[in-house]
N, C-alpha and C. Protein backbone atom coordinates (compact mmCIF):
# COMPACT_ATOMS: atom_id res chain seq x y z
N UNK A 1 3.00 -104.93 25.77
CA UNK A 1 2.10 -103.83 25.47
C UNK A 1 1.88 -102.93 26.68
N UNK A 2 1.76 -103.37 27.99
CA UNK A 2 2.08 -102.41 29.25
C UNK A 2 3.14 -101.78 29.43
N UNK A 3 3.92 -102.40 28.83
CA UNK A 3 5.26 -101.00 29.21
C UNK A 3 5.14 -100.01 28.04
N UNK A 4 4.63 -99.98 27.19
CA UNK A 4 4.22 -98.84 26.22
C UNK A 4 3.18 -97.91 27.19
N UNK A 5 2.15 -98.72 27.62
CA UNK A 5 1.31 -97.76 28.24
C UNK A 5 1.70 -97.21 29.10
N UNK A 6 2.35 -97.50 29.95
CA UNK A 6 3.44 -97.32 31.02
C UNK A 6 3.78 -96.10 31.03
N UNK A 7 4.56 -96.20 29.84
CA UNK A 7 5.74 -95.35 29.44
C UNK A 7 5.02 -93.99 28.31
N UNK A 8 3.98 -94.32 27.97
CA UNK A 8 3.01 -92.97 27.45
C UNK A 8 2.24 -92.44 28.54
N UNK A 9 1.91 -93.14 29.62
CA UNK A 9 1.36 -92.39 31.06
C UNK A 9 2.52 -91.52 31.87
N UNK A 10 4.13 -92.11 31.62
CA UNK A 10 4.74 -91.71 32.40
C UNK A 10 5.12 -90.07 31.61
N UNK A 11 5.25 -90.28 30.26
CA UNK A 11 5.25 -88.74 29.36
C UNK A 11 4.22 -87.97 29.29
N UNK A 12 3.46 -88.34 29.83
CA UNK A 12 2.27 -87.59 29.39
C UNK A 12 2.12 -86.96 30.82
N UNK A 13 2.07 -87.75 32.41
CA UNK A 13 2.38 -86.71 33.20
C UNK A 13 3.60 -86.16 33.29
N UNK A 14 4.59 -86.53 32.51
CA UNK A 14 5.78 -85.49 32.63
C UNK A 14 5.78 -84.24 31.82
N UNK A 15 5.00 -84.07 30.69
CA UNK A 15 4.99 -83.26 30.09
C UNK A 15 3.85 -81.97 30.65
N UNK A 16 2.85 -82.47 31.35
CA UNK A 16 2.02 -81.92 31.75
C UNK A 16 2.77 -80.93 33.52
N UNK A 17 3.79 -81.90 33.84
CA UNK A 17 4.58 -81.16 35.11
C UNK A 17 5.33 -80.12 34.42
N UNK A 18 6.41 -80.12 33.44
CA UNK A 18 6.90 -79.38 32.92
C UNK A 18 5.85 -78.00 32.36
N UNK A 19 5.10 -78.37 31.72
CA UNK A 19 3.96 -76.74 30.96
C UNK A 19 3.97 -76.32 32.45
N UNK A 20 3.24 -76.88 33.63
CA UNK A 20 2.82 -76.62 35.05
C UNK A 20 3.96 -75.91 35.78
N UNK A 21 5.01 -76.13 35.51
CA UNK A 21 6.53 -75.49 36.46
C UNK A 21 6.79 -74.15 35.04
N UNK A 22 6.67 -74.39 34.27
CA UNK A 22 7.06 -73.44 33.13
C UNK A 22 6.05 -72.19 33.88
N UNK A 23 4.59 -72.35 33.62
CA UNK A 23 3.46 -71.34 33.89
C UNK A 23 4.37 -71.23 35.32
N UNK A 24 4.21 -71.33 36.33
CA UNK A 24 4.89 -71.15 37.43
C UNK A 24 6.43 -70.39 37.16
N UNK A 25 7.12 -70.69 36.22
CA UNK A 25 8.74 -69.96 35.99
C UNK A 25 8.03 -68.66 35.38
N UNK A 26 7.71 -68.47 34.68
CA UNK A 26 6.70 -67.13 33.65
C UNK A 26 6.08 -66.36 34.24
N UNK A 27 5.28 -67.13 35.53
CA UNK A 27 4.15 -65.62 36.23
C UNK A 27 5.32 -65.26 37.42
N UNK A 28 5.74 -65.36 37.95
CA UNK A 28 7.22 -65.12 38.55
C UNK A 28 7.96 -64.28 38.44
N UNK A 29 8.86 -64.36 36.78
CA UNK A 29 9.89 -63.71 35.84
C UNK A 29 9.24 -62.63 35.99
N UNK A 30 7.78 -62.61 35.34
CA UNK A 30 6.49 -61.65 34.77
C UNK A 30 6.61 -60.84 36.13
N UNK A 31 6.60 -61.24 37.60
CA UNK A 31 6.32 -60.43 38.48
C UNK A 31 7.25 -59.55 39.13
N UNK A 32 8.52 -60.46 38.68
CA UNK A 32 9.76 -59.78 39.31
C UNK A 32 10.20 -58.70 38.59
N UNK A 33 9.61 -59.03 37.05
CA UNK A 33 10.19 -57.21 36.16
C UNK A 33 9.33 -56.59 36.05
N UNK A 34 7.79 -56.52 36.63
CA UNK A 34 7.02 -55.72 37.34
C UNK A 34 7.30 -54.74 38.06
N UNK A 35 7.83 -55.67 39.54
CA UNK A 35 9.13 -54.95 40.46
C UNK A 35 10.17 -54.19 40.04
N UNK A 36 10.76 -55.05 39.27
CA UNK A 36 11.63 -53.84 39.11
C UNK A 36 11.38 -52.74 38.24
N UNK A 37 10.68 -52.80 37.66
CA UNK A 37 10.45 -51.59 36.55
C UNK A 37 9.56 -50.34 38.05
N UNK A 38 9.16 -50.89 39.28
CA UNK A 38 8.69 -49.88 39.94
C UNK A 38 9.92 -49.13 40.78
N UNK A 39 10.79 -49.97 41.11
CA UNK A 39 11.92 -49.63 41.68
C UNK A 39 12.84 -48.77 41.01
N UNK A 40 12.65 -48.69 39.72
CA UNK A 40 13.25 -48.42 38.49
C UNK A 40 12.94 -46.79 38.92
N UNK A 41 11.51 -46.97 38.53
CA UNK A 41 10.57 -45.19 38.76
C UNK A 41 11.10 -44.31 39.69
N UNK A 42 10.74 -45.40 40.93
CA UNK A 42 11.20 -44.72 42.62
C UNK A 42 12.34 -44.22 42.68
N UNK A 43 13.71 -45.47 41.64
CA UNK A 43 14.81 -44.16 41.90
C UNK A 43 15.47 -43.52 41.17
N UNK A 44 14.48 -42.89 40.02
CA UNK A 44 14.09 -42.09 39.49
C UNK A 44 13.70 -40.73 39.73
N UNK A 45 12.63 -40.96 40.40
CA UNK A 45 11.81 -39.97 41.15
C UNK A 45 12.75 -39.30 42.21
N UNK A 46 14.11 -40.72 43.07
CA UNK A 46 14.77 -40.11 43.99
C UNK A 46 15.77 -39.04 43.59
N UNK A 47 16.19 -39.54 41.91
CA UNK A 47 17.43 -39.01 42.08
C UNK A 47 16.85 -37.22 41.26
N UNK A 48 15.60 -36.97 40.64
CA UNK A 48 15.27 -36.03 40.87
C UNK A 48 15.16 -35.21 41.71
N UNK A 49 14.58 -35.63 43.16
CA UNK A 49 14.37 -35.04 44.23
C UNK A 49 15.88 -34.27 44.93
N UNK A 50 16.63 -35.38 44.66
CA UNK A 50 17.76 -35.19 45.54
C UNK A 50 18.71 -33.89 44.52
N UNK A 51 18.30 -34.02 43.12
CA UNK A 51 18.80 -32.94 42.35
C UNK A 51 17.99 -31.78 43.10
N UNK A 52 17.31 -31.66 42.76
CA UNK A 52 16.15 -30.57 43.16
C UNK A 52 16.54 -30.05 44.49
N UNK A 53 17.00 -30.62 45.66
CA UNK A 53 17.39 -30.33 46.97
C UNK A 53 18.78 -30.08 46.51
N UNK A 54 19.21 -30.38 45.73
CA UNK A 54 20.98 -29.97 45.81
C UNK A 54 21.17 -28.55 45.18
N UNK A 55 20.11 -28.24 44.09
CA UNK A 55 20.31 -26.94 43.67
C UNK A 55 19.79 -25.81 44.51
N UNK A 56 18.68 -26.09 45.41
CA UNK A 56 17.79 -25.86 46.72
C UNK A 56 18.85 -24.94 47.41
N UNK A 57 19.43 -26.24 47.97
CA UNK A 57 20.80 -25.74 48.95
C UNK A 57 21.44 -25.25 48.32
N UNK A 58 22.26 -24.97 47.14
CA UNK A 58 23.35 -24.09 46.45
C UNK A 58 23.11 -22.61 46.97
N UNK A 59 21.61 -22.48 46.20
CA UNK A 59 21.33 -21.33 46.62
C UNK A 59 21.08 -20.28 47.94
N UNK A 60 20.60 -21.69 48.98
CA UNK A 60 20.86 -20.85 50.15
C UNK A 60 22.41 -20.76 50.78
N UNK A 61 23.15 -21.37 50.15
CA UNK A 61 24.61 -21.14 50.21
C UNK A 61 24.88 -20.17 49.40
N UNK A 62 24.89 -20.19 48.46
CA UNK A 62 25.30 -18.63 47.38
C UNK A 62 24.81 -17.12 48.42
N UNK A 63 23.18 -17.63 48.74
CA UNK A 63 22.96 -16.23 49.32
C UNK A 63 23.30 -16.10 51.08
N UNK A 64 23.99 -17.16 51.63
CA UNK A 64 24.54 -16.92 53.02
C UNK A 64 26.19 -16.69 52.38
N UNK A 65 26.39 -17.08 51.51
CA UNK A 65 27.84 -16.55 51.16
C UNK A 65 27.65 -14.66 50.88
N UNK A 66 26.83 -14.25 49.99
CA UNK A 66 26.60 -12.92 49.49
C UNK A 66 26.28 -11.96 51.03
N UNK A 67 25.74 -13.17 52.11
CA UNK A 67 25.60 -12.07 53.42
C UNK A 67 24.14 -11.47 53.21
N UNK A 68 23.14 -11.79 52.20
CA UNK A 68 21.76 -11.53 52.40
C UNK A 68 20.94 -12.17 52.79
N UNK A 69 19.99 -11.72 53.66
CA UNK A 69 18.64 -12.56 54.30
C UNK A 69 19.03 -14.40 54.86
N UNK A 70 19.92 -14.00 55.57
CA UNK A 70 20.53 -15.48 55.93
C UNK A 70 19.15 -16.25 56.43
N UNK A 71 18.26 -16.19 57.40
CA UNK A 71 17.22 -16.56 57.70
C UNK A 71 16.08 -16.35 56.86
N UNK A 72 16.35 -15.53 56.36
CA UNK A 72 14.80 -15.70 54.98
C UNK A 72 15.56 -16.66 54.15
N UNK A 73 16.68 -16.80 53.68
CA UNK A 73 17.00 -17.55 52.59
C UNK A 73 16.78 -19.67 53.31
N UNK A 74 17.08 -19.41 54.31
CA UNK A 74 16.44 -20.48 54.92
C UNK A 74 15.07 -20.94 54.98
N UNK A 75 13.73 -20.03 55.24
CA UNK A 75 12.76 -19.93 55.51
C UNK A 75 12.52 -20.67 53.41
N UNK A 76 13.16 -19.87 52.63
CA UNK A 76 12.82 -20.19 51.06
C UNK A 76 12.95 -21.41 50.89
N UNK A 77 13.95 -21.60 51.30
CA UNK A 77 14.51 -22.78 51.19
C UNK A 77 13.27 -23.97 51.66
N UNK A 78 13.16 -24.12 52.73
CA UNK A 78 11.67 -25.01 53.01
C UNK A 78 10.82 -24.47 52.52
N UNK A 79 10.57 -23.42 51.88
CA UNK A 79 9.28 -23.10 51.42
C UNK A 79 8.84 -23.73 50.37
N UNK A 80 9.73 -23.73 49.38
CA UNK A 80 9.87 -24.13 47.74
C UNK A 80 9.90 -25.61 47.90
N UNK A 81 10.56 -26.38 49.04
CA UNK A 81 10.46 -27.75 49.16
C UNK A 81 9.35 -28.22 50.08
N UNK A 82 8.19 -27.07 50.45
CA UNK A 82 7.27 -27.58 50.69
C UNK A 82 6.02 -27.20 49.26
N UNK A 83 6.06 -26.51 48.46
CA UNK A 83 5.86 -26.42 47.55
C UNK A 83 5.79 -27.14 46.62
N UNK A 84 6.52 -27.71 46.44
CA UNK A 84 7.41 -29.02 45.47
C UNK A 84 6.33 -30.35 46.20
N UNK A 85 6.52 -30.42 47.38
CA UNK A 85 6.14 -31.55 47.54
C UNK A 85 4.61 -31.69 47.96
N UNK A 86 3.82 -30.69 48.26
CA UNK A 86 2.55 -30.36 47.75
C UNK A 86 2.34 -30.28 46.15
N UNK A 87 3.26 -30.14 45.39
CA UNK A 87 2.65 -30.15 43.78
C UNK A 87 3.13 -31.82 43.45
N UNK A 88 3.81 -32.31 44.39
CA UNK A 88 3.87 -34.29 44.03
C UNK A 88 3.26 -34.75 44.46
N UNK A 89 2.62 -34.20 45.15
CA UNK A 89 1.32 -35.41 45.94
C UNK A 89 0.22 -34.92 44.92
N UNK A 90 -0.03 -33.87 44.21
CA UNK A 90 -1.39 -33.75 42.79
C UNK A 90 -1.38 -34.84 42.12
């Protein structure tokens, strides 16, 4: 009759380690696609930005190619990307 009890003490903390490592595997999983769903955003957000600067520059290339306002078209150029990034920090 002791090795029954034995052996229902020994399942009963085994089953109770397993739920215990499970909750532990779950808040984890749970935290790591947290993460990534932020990482997700960020390069998101980057590959906007980096669009946004690529069409930026076209244009001050188009207008140093055309030979107008070579230094104002520069000056625009940071202007609009300080612009931009004063309306991302709202």
């Amino acid at each position: 009759m002791t090795e029954f009890i034995k052996m229902d003490i020994f399942f009963f903390v085994t089953t109770l380690a397993v739920v215990f490592l499970t909750g532990i595997v779950v808040f984890i999983l749970w935290r790591v696609a947290r993460i990534l769903r932020y990482v997700e955003h960020i390069s998101k957000q980057i590959a906007l930005e980096s669009d946004a600067i690529r069409h930026d520059l076209a244009g001050v290339h188009s207008d140093i190619q055309k030979g107008k306002g070579r230094l104002q078209s520069v000056f625009n150029f940071f202007g609009t990307r300080m612009k931009r990034a004063s309306h991302n920090k709202k």
